[in-house]
Protein backbone atom coordinates (compact mmCIF):
# COMPACT_ATOMS: atom_id res chain seq x y z
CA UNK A 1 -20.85 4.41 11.77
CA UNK A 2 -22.33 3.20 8.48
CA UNK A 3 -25.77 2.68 8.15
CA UNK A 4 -25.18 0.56 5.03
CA UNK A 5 -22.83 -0.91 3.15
CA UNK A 6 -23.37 -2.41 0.15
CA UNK A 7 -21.19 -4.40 -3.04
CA UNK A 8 -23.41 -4.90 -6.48
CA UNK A 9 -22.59 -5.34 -10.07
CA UNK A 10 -24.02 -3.27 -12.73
CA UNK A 11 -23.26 -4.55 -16.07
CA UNK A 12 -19.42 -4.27 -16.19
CA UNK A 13 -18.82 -2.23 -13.29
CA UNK A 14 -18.42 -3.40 -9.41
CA UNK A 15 -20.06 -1.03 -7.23
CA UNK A 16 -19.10 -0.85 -3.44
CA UNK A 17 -21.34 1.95 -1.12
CA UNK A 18 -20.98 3.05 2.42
CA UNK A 19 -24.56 4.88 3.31
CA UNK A 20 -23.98 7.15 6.37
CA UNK A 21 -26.68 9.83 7.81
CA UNK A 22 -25.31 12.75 5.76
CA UNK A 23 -22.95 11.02 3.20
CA UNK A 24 -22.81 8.83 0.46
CA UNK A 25 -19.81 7.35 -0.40
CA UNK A 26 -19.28 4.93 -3.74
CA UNK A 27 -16.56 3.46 -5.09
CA UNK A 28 -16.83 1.79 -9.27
CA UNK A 29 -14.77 -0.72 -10.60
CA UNK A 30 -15.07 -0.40 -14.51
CA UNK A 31 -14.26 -3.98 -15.28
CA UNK A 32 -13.86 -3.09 -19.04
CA UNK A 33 -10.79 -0.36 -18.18
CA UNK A 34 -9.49 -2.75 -15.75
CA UNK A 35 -6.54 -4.99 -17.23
CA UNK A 36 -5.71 -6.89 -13.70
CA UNK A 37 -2.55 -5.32 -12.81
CA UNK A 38 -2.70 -5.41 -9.27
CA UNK A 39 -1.86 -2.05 -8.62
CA UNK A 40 -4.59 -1.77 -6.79
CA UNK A 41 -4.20 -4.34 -4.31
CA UNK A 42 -0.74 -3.47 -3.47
CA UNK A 43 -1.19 0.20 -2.60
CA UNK A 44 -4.74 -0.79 -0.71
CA UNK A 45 -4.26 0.31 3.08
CA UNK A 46 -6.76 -1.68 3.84
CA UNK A 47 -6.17 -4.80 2.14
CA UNK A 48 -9.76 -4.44 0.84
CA UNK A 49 -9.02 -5.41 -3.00
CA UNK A 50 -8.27 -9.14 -3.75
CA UNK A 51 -7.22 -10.77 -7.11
CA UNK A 52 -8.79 -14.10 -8.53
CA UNK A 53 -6.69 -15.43 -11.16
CA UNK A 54 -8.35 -17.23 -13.80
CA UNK A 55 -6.75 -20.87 -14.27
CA UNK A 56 -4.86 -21.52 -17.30
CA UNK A 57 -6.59 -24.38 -19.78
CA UNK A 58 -4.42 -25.35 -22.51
CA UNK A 59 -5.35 -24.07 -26.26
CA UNK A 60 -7.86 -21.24 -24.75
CA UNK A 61 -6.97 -17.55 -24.92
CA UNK A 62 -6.29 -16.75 -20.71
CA UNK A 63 -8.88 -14.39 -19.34
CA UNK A 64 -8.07 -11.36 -16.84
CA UNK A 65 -8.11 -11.29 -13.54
CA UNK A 66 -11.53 -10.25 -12.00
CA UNK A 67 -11.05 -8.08 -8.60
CA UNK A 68 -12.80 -7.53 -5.79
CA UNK A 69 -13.37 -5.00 -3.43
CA UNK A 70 -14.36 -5.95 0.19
CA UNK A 71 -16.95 -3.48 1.24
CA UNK A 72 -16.04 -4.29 5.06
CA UNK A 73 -12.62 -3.41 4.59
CA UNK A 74 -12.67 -0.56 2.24
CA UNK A 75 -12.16 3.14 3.60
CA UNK A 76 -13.18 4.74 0.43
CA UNK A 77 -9.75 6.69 0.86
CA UNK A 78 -8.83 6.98 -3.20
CA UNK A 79 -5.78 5.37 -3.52
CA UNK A 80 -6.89 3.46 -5.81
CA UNK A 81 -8.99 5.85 -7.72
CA UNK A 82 -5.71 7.73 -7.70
CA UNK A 83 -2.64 4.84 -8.41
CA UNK A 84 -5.13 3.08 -11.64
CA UNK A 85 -3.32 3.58 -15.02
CA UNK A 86 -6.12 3.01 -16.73
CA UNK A 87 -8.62 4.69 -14.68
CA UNK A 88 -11.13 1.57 -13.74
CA UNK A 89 -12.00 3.60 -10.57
CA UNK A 90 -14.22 6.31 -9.69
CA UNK A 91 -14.61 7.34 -6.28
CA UNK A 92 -17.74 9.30 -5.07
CA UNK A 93 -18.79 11.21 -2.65
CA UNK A 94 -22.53 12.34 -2.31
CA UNK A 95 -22.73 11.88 -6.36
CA UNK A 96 -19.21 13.82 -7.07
CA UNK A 97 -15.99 12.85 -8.13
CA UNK A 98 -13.69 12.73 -5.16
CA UNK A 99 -10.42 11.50 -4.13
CA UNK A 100 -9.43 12.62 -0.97
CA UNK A 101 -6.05 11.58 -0.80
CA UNK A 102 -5.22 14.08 -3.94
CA UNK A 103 -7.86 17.19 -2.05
CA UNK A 104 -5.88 16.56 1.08
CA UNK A 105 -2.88 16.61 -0.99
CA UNK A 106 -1.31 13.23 1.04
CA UNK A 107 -0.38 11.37 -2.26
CA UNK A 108 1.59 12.76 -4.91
CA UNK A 109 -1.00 13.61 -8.20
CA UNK A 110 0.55 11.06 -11.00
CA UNK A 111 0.39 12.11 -14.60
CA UNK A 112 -0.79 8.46 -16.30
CA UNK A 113 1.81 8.22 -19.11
CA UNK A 114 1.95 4.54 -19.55
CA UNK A 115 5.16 3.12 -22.14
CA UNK A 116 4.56 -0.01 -23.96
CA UNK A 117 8.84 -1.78 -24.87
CA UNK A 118 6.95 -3.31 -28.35
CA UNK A 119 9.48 -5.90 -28.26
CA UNK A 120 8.44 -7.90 -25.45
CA UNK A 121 5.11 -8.07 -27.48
CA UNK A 122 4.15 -10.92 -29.22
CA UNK A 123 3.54 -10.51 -32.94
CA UNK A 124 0.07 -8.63 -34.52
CA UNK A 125 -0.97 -8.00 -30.59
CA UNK A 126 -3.29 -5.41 -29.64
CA UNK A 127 -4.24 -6.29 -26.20
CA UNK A 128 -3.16 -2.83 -24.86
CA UNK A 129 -5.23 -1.37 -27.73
CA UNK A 130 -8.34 -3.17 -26.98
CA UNK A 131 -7.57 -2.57 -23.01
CA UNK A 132 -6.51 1.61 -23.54
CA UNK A 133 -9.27 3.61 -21.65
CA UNK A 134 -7.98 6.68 -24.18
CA UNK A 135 -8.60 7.72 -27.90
């Protein structure tokens, strides 16, 4: 049973805690790595992660989604952490990396090679630049 559960933002990153007697578990949401795929949400066992679209105004640049992460909901199992292409999550526990469905060797370990088909780009983009977590 948790003693405390907790959802805060730092800065740019969401950050959702389960305090126990011995443990410390934290999930971070690096909004800034984030692009609002939804990958997330769909491979969530818990449902915890939900989407909020921003609405469309004519002649303004669209924003990204923001997510959310129901700390009632979440079971701090990694799927996430693990599934992210751009690696917006870090999962924690007791101040170290962890994702326990890699250590326990349940989901498959992805390699993140991500392919962009330039075509369907629109001209002098650089969205996946700007968005690209790597060098």
């Amino acid at each position: 049973m948790a003693l405390k559960l907790s959802r805060r933002q730092s800065g740019d990153k969401l950050i959702v805690e389960r305090f126990m007697y011995t443990k410390h578990y934290s999930l971070v949401l690096d909004r800034k790595r984030c692009i609002g795929c939804e990958i997330c949400k769909i491979i969530c066992p818990k449902e915890a992660i939900t989407v909020c679209r921003p609405t469309k105004t004519a002649g303004q640049k669209l924003n990204k989604p923001t997510i959310f992460v129901d700390e009632k909901k979440c079971s701090f199992c990694g799927m996430c952490t693990a599934i992210c292409p751009f690696n917006a999550f870090e999962l924690a526990l007791n101040g170290e990396k962890w994702v326990p469905v890699l250590d326990k060797e349940s989901f498959p370990k992805l390699i993140h090679e991500i392919t962009v088909n330039e075509s369907l780009c629109p001209p002098n983009c650089v969205e996946c630049e700007k968005a690209c977590p790597f060098e």
